[in-house]
Protein backbone atom coordinates (compact mmCIF):
# COMPACT_ATOMS: atom_id res chain seq x y z
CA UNK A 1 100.73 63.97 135.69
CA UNK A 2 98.31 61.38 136.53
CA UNK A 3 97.82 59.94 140.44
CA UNK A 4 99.06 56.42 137.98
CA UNK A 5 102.38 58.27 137.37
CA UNK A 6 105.78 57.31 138.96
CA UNK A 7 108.57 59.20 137.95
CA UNK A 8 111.64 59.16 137.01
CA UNK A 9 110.13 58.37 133.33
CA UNK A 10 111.75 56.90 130.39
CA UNK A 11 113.46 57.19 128.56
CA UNK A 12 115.71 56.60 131.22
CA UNK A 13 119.25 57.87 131.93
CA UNK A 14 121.87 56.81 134.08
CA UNK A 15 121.34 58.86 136.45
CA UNK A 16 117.54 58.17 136.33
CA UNK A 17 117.94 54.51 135.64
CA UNK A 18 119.98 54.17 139.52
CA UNK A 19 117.01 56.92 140.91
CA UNK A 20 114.25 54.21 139.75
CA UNK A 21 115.93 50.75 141.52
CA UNK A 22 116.45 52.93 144.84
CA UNK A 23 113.19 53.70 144.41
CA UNK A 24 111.96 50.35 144.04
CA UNK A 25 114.46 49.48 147.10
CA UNK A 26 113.42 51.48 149.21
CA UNK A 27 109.08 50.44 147.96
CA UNK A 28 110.16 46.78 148.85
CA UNK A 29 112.30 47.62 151.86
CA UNK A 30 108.45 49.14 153.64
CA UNK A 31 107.14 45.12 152.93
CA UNK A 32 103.96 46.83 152.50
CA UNK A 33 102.11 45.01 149.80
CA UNK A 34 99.34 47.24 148.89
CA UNK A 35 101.84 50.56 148.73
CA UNK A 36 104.87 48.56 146.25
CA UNK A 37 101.78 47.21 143.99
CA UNK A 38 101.11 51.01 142.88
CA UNK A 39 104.57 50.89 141.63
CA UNK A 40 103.37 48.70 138.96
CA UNK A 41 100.47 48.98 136.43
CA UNK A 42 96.83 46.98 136.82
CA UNK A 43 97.58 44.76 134.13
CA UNK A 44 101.49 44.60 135.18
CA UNK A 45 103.20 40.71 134.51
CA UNK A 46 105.25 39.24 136.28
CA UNK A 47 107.57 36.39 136.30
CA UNK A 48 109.15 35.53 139.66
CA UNK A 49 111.02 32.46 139.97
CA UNK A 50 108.20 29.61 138.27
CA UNK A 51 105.54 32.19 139.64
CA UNK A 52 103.91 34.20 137.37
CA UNK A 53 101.45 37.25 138.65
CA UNK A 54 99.21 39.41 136.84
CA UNK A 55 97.74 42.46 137.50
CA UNK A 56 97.99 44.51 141.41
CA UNK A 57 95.79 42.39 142.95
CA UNK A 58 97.90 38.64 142.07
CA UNK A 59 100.77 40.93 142.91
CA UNK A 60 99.34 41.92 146.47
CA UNK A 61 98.55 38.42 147.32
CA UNK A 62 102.30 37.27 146.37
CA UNK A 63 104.04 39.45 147.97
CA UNK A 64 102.02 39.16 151.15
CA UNK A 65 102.37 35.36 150.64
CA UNK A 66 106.77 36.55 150.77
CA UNK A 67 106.67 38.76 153.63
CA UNK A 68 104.85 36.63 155.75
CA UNK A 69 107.25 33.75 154.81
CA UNK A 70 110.53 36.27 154.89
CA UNK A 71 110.79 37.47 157.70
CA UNK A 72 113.24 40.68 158.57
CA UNK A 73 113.62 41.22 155.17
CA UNK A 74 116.15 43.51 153.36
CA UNK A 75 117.12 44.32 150.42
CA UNK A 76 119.50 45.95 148.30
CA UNK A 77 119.32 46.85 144.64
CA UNK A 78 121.60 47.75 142.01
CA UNK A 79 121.58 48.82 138.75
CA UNK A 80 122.88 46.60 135.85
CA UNK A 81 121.65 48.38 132.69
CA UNK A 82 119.71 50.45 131.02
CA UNK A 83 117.96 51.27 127.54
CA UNK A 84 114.89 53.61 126.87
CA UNK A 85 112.14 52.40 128.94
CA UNK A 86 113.65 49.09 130.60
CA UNK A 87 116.14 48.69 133.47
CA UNK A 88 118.17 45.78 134.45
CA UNK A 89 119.31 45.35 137.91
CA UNK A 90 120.96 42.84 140.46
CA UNK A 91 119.65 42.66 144.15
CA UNK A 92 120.51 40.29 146.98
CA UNK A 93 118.31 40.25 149.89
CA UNK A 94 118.44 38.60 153.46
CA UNK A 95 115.54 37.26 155.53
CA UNK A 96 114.94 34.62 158.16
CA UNK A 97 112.31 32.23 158.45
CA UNK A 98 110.04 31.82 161.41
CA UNK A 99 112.61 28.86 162.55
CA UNK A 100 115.33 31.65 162.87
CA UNK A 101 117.24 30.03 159.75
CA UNK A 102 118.87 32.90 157.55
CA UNK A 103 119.07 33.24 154.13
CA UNK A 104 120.50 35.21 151.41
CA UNK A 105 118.54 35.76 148.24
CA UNK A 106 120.83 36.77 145.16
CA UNK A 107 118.63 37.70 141.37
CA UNK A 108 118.68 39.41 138.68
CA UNK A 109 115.31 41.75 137.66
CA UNK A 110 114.48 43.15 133.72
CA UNK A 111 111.95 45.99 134.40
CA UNK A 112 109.99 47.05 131.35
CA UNK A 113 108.00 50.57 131.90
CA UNK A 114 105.33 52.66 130.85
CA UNK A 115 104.88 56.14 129.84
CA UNK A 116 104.07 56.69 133.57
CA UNK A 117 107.19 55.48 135.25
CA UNK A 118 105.10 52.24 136.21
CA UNK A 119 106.51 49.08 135.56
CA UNK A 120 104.44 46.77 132.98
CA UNK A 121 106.71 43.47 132.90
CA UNK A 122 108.74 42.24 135.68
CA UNK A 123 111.03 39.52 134.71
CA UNK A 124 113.25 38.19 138.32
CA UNK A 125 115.61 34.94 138.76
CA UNK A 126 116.51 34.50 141.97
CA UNK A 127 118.93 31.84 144.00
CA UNK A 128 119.42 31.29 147.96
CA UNK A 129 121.43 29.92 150.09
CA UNK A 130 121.36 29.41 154.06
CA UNK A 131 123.65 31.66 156.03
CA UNK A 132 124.49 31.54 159.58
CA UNK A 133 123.67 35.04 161.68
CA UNK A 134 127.08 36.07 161.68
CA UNK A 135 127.08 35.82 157.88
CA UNK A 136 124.41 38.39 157.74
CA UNK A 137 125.42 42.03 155.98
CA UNK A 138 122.08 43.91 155.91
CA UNK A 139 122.38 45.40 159.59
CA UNK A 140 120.47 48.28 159.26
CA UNK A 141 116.83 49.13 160.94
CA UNK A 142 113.95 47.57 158.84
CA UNK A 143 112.48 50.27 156.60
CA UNK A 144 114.75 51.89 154.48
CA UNK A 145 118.54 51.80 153.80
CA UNK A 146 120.41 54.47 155.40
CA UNK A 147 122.01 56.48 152.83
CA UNK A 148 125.60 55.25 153.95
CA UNK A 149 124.93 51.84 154.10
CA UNK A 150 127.11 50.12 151.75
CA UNK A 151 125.59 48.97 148.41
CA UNK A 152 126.24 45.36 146.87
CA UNK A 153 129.32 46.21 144.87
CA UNK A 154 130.59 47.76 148.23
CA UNK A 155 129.96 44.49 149.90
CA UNK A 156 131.47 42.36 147.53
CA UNK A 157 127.85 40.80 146.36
């Protein structure tokens, strides 16, 4: 194993497949730029929204770009599909802004991977809408999500 390898690797299984989107959860839930772009490979592309990144260092500067913007951010993944080396999943993710608005972010990601376990296309649509506070359902500390934290299906997302 190489210091570029992320496991699990593909070809994926289920139970694989659901251990790779926590553990891209749980990279974005940190909002640490520099540690989720080793996740992905130098020459990774992207396609977020009608933003398009390529390579870790455009990848860096976009999602430091987000996090400053999105504030209190998390996030939930889950998976949607699988096949050999590419994953499918759904997220929603809720942030405010620096006014104190809320928001909740709903998308779809394809994931295409290497030999490595990193991820060499990233493919993401993504919608929002405002919420009010008491709409929120992400509760928990910022970091990680606690184990028993309910997952989207659970929350009817």
């Amino acid at each position: 194993m190489t210091d570029e390898a992320r496991p699990p690797f593909p070809p994926f299984s289920r139970e694989t497949a659901i251990e790779k989107a926590r553990l891209a959860e749980d990279g974005w839930n940190t909002r640490d730029p520099q540690k989720v772009a080793l996740a992905y490979t130098v020459d990774s592309r992207w396609r977020n929204r009608a933003e398009f990144a390529t390579g870790r260092d455009e990848i860096i500067a976009f999602l430091t770009r987000k996090w400053n913007k999105e504030l209190e951010y998390r996030l939930i993944k889950e998976l949607w599909a699988f096949d050999g080396d590419r994953i499918a999943v759904r997220f929603a993710y809720e942030y405010r802004d620096d006014s104190g608005n809320w928001f909740r972010a709903y998308g779809n990601e394809n994931w295409e991977f290497d030999a490595n376990g990193l991820m060499h296309h990233r493919y993401a649509a993504i919608n929002e809408l405002p919420i009010k506070e008491s709409e929120r359902k992400f509760h928990w500390p910022l970091g990680r999500r606690p184990d028993d934290h309910p997952g989207l299906s659970d929350l009817g997302l």
